[in-house]
C-alpha atoms as a PDB file:
ATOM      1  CA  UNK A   1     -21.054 -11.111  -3.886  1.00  0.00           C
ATOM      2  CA  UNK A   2     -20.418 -12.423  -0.216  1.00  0.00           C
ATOM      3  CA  UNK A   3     -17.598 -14.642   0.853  1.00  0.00           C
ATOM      4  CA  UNK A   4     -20.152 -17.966   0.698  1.00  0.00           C
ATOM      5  CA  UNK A   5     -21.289 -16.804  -2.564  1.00  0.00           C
ATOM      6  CA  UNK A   6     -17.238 -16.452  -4.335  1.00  0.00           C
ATOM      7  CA  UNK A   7     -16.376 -19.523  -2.338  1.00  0.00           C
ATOM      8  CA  UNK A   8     -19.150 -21.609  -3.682  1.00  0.00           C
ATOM      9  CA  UNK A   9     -18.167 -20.003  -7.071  1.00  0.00           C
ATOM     10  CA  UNK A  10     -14.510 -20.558  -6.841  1.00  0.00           C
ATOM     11  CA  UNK A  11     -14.814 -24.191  -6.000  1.00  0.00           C
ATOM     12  CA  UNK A  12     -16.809 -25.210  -9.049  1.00  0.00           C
ATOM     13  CA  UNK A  13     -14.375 -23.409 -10.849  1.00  0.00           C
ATOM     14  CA  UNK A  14     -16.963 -20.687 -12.164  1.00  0.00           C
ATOM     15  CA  UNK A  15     -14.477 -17.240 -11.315  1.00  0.00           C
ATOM     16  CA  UNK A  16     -12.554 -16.343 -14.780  1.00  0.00           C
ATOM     17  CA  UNK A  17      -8.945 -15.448 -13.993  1.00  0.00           C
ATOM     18  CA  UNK A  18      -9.194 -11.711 -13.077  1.00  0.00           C
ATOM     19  CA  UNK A  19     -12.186 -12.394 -10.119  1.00  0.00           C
ATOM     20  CA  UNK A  20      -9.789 -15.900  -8.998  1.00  0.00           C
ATOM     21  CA  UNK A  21      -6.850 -13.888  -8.703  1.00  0.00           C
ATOM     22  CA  UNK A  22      -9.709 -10.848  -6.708  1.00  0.00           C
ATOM     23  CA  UNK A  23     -10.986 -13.291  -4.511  1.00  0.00           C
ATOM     24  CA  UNK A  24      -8.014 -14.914  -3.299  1.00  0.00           C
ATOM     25  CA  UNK A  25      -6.213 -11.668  -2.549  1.00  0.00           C
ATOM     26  CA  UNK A  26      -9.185 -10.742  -0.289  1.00  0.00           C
ATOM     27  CA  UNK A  27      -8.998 -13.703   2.155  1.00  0.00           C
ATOM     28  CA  UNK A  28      -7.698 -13.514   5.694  1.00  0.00           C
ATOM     29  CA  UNK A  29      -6.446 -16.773   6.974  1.00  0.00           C
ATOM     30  CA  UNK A  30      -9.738 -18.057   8.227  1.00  0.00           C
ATOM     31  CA  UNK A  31     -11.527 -17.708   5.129  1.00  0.00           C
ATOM     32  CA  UNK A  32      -7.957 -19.623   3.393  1.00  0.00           C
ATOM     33  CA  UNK A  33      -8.811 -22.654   5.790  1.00  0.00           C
ATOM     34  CA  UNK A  34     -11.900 -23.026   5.517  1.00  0.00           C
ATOM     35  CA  UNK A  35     -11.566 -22.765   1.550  1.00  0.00           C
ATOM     36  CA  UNK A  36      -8.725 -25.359   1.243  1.00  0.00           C
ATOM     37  CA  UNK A  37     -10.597 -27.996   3.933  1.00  0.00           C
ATOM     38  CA  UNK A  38     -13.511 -27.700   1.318  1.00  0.00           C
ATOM     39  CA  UNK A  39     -11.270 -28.292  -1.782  1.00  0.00           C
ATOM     40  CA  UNK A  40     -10.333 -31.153   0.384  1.00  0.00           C
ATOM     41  CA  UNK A  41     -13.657 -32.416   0.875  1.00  0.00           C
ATOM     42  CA  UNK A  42     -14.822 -31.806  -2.898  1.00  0.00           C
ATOM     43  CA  UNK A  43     -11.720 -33.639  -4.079  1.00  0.00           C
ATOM     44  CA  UNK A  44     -12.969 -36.812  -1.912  1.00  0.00           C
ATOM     45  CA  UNK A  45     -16.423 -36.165  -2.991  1.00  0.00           C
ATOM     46  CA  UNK A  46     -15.719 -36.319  -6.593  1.00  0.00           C
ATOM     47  CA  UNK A  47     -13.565 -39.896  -6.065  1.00  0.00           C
ATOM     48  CA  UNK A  48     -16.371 -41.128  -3.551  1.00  0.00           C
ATOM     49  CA  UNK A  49     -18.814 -40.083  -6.665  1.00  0.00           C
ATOM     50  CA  UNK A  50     -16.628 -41.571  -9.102  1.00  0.00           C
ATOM     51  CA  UNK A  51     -16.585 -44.801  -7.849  1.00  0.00           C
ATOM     52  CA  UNK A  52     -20.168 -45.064  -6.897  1.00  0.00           C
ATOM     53  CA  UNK A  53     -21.064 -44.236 -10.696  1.00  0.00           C
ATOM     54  CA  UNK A  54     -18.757 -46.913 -11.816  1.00  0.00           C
ATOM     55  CA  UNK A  55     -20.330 -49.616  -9.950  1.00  0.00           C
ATOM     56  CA  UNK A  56     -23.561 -48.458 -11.206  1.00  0.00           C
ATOM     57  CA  UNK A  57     -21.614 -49.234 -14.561  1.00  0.00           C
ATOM     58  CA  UNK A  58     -20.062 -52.591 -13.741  1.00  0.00           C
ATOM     59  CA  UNK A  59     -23.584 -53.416 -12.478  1.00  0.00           C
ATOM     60  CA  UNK A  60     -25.189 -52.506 -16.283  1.00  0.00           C
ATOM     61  CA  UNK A  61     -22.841 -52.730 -18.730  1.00  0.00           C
ATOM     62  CA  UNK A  62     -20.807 -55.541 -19.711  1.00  0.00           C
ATOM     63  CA  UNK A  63     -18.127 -53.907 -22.098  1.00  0.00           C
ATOM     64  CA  UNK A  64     -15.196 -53.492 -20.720  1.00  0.00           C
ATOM     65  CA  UNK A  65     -14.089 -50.431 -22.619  1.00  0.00           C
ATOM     66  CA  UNK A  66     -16.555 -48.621 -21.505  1.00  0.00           C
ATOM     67  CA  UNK A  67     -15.538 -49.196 -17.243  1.00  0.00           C
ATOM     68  CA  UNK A  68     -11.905 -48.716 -18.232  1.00  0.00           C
ATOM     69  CA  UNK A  69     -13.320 -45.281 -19.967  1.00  0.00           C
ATOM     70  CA  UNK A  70     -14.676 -44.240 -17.236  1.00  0.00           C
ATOM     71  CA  UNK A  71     -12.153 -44.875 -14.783  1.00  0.00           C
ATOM     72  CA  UNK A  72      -9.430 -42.954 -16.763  1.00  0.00           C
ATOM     73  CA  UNK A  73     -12.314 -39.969 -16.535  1.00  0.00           C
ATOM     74  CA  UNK A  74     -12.455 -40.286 -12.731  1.00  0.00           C
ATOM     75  CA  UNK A  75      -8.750 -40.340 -11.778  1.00  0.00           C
ATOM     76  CA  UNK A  76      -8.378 -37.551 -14.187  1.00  0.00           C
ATOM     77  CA  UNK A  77     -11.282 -35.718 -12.668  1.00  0.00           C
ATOM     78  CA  UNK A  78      -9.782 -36.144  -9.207  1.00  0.00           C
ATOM     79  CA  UNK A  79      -5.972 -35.791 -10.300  1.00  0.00           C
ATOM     80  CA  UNK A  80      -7.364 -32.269 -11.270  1.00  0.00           C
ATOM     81  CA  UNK A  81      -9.389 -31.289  -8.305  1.00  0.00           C
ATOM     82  CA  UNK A  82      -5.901 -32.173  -6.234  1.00  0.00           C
ATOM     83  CA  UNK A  83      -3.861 -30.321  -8.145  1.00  0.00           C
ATOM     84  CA  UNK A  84      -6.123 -27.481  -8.315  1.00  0.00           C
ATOM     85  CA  UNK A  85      -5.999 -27.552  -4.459  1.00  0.00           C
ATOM     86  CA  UNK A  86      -1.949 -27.693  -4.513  1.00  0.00           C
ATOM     87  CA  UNK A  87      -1.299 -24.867  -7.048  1.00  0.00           C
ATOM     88  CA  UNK A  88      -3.858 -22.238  -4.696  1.00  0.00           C
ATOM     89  CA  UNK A  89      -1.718 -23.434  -1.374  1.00  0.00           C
ATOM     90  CA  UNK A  90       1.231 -23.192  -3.702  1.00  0.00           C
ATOM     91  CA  UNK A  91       0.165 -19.780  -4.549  1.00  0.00           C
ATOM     92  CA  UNK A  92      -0.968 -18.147  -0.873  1.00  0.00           C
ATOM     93  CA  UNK A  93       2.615 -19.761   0.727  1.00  0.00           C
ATOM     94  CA  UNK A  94       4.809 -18.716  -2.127  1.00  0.00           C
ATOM     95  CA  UNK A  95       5.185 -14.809  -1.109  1.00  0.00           C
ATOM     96  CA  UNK A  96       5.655 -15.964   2.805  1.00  0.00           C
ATOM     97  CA  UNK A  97       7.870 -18.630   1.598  1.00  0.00           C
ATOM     98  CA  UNK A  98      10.078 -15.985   0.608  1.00  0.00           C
ATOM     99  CA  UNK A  99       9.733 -13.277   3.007  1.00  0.00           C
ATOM    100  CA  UNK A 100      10.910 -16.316   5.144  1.00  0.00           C
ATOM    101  CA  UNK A 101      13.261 -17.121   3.061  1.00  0.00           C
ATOM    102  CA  UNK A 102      15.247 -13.781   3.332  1.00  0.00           C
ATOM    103  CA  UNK A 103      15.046 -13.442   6.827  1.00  0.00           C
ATOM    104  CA  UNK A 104      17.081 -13.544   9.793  1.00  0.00           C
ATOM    105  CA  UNK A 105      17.024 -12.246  13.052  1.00  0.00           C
ATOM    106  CA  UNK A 106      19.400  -9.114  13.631  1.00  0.00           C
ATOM    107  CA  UNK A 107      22.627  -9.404  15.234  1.00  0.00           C
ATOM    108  CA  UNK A 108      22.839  -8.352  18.774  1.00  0.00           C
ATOM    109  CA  UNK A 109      25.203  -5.404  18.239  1.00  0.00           C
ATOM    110  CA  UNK A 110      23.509  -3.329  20.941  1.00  0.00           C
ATOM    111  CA  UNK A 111      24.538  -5.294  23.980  1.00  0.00           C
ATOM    112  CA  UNK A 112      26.700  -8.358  23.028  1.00  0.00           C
ATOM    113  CA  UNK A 113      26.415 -10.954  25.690  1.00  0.00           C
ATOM    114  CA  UNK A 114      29.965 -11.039  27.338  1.00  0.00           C
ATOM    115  CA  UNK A 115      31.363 -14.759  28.722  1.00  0.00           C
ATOM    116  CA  UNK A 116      33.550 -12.886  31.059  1.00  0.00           C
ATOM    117  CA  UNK A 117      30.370 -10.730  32.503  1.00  0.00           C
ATOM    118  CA  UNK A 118      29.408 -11.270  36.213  1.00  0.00           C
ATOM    119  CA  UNK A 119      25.319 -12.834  35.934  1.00  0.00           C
ATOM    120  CA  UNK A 120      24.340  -9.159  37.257  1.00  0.00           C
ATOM    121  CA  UNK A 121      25.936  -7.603  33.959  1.00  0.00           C
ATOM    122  CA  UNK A 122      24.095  -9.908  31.745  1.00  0.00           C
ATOM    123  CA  UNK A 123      20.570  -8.331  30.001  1.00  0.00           C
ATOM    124  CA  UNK A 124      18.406 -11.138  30.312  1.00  0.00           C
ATOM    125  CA  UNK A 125      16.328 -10.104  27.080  1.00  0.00           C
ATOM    126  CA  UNK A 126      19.769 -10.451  25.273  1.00  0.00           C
ATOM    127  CA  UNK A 127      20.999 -13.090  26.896  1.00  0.00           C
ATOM    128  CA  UNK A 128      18.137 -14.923  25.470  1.00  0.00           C
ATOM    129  CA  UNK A 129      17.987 -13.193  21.932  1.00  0.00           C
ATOM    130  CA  UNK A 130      21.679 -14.610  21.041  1.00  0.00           C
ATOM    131  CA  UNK A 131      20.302 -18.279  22.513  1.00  0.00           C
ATOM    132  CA  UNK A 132      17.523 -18.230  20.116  1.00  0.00           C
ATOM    133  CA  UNK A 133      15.048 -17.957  22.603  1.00  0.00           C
ATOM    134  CA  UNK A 134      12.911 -15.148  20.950  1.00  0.00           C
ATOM    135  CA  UNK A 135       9.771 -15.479  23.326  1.00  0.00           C
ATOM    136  CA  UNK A 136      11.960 -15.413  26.522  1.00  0.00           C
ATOM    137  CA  UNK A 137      13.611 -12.517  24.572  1.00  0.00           C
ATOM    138  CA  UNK A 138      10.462 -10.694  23.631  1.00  0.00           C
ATOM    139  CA  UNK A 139       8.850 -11.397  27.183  1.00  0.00           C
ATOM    140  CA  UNK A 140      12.300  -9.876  28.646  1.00  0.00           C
ATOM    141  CA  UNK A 141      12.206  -6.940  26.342  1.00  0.00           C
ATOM    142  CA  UNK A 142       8.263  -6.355  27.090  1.00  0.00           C
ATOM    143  CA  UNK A 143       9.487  -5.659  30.981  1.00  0.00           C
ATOM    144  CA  UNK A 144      11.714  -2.349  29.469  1.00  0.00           C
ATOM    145  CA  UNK A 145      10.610   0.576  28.499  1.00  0.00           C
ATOM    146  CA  UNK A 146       8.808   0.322  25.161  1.00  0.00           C
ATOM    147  CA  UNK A 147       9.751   3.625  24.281  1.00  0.00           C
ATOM    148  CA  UNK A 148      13.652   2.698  24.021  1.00  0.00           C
ATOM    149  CA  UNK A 149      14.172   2.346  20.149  1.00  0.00           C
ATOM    150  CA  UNK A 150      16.645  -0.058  20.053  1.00  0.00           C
ATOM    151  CA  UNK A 151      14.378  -2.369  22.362  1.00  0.00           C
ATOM    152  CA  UNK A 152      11.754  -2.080  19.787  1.00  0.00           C
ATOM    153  CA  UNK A 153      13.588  -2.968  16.975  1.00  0.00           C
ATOM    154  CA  UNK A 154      14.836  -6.140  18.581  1.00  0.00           C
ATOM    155  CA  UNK A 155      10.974  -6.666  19.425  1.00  0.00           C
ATOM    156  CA  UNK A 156      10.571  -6.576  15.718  1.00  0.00           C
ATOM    157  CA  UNK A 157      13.403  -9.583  14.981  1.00  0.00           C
ATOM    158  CA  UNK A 158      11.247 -10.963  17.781  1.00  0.00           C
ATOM    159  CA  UNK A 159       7.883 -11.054  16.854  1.00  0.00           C
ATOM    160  CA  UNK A 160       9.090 -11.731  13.354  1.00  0.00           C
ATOM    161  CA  UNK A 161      10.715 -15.068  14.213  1.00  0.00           C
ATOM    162  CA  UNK A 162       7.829 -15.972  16.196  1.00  0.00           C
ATOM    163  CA  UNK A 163       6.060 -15.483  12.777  1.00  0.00           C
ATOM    164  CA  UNK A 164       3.929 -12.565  14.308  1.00  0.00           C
ATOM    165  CA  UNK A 165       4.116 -10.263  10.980  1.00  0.00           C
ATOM    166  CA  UNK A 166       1.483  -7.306  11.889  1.00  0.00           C
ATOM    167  CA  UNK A 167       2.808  -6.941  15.777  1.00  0.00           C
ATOM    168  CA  UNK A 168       6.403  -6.172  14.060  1.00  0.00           C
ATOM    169  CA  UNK A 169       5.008  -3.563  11.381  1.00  0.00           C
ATOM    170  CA  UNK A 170       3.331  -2.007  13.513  1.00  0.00           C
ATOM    171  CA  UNK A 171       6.195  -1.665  16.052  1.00  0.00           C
ATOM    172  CA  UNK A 172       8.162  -0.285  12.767  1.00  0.00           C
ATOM    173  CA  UNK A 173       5.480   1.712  12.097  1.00  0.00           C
ATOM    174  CA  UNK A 174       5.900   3.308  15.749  1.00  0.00           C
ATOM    175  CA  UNK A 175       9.537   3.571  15.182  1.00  0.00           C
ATOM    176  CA  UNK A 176       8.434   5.634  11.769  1.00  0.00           C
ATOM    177  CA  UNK A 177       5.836   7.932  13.146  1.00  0.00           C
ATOM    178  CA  UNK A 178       8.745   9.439  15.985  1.00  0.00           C
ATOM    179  CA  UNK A 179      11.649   9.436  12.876  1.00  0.00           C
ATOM    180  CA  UNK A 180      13.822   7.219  14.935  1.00  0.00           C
ATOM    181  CA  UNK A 181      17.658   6.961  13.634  1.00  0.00           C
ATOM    182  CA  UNK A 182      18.117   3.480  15.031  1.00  0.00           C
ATOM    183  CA  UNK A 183      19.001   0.807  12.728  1.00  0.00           C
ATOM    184  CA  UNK A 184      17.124   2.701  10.101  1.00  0.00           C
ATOM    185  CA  UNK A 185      18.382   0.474   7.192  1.00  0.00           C
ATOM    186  CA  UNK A 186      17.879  -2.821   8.824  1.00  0.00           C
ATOM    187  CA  UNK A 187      14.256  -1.657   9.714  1.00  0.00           C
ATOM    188  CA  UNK A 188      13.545  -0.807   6.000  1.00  0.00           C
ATOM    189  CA  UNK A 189      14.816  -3.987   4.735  1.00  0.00           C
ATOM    190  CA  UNK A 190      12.421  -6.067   7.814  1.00  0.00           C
ATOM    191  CA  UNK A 191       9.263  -3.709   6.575  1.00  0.00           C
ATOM    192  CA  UNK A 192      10.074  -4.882   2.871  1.00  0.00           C
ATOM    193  CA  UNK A 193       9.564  -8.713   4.239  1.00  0.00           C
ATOM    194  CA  UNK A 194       5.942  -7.906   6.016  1.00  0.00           C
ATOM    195  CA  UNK A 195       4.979  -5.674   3.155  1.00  0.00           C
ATOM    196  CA  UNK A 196       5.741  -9.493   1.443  1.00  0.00           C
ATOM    197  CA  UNK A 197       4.628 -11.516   3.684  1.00  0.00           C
ATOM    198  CA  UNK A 198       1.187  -9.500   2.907  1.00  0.00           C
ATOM    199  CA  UNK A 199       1.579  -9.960  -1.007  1.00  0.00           C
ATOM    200  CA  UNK A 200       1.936  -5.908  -0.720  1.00  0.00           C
ATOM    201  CA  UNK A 201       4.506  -6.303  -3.688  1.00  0.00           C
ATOM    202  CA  UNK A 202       4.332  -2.773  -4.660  1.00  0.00           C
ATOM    203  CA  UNK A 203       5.156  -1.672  -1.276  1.00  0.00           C
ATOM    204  CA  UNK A 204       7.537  -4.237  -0.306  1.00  0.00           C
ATOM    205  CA  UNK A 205       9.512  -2.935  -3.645  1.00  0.00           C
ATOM    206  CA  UNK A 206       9.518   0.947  -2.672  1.00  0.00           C
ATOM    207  CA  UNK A 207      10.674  -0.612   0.719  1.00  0.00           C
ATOM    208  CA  UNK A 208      13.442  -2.303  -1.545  1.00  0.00           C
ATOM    209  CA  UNK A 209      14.355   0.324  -3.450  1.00  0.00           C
ATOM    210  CA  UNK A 210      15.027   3.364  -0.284  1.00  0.00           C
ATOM    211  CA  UNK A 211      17.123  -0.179   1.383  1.00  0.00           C
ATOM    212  CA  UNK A 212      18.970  -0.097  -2.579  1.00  0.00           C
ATOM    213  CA  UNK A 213      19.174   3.914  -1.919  1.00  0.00           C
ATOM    214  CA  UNK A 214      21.077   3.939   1.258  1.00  0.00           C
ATOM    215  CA  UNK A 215      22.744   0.649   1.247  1.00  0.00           C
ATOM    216  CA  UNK A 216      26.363  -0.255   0.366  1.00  0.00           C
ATOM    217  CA  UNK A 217      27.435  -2.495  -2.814  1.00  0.00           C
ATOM    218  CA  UNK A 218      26.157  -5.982  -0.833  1.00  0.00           C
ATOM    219  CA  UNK A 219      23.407  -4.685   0.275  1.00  0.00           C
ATOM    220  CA  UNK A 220      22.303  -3.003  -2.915  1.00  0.00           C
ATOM    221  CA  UNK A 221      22.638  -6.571  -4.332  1.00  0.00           C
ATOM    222  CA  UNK A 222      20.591  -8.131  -1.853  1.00  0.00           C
ATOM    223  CA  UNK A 223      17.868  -5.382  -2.490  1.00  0.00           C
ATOM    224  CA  UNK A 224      18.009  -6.267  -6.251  1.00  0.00           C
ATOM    225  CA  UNK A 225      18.170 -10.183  -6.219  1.00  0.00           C
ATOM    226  CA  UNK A 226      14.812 -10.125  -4.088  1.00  0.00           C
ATOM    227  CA  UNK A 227      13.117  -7.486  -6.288  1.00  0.00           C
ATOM    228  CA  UNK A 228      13.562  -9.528  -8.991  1.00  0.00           C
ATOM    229  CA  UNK A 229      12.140 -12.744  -7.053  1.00  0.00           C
ATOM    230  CA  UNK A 230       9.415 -10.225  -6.100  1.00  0.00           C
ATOM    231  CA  UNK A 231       8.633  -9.896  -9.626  1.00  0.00           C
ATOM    232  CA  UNK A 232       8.722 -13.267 -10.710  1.00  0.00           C
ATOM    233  CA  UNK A 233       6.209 -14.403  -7.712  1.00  0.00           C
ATOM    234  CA  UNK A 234       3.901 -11.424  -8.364  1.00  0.00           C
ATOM    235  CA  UNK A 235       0.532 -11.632 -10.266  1.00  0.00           C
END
C-alpha cells in the first residue's frame, strides 16, 4: 500500500503492531508532519463530534445518566486520540533525543585559539568553533581545502551541532573511503550518534562496539552505558 493508503490506515488505528512499528520506520520527516498535523486534526474532530452528538442528546433525552454517560465516553475517546498522538512523537524523538543527548562538539585540539596571538595568527574557523559559533565556523572551514582531514572532521562537530545529521556522515563517510588516521576514535563514536539519530540501532551498536575496541577504560564505559540505552529505546 501507498503512503495515503497506511496513513489513512494508521490513523483509524487499523495497522496491528508489526505494520505500525513498518510504517513508522519508513517515514521521512515530511511524511512525520503531515501525519502528526492530521492526528491533530482527528483529535479535534472527534471532540468537535463529541459534543455535537451530545447536544443532539440533551436536545432528546431527558435522563441525566445517560448525558453524563456519554460525556465520560467523549473525553475518554479524545484523552485517547491525544495520547495516541504523544506516545508516536514520543517514539520518533526518543532515538534523536539521545543521540543529542550524548553529544558534544570536539575540543579544538588542532589549533587552540591563543589570547597572546597577534589577530593575523588567529584561524578564523577556530576562532569561531571555541565561541560556539558553528555556522561562522563551518562557513570559515568551507573557504579551506576540503581535502584537509582534520578540517573535515571539525566540519562534522559542525554540521552536527547545527543538527545537519546526513551532511556529517557523509563527510565521515569521505574520511572512511581515503582510511584517514585523524581522530579516528572520536569519528567512530560521532558515526554511532547519526547511525542513532537514524534509528540505525544495529549499526550505531557495531559503531559502539569498534569505539569499546579501541577505547581506554572511560571510554569503554561510555560505549557501554549508551549501548545499553540503545537497547532499551530499540523496538
Amino acid at each position: 500500500m501507498n503512503f495515503e493508503e497506511n496513513k489513512d490506515l494508521f490513523i483509524r488505528g487499523a495497522l496491528n503492531e508489526e505494520e505500525t512499528l513498518k510504517f513508522l520506520d519508513s517515514l521521512d520527516k515530511a511524511q512525520k508532519k503531515e501525519i502528526e498535523e492530521a492526528m491533530e486534526l482527528s483529535a479535534a474532530f472527534q471532540i468537535k463530534k463529541a459534543e455535537s452528538n451530545l447536544k443532539k442528546i440533551q436536545q432528546y433525552e431527558s435522563k441525566k445518566t445517560k448525558v453524563v454517560a456519554f460525556r465520560a465516553w467523549a473525553a475518554a475517546a479524545a484523552s485517547l486520540l491525544l495520547l495516541a498522538v504523544f506516545i508516536w512523537i514520543s517514539k520518533d524523538s526518543g532515538a534523536e533525543k539521545l543521540a543529542n543527548q550524548h553529544f558534544s562538539p570536539y575540543p579544538n585540539i588542532a589549533q587552540p585559539t591563543m589570547r597572546n596571538a597577534s589577530e593575523a595568527a588567529k584561524d578564523p574557523g577556530f576562532l569561531a568553533y571555541d565561541a560556539k559559533d558553528y555556522h561562522s565556523a563551518l562557513n570559515a572551514f568551507n573557504n579551506k581545502d576540503s581535502e584537509l582531514d582534520t578540517i573535515a572532521f571539525y566540519k562534522v562537530n559542525c554540521l552536527l551541532a547545527l543538527k545537519e545529521p546526513q551532511q556529517a556522515l557523509a563527510l565521515l563517510e569521505m574520511l572512511n573511503q581515503k582510511e584517514s588516521t585523524a581522530f579516528i576514535l572520536p569519528r567512530k563514536w560521532l558515526e554511532a550518534l547519526i547511525m542513532l539519530m537514524n534509528k540505525e540501532y544495529d549499526q550505531a551498536i557495531i559503531a559502539l562496539n569498534q569505539y569499546f575496541a579501541s577505547g581506554n577504560a572511560i571510554e569503554k564505559q561510555k560505549a557501554k552505558n549508551l549501548i545499553k540505552e540503545i537497547e532499551q529505546l530499540r523496538p
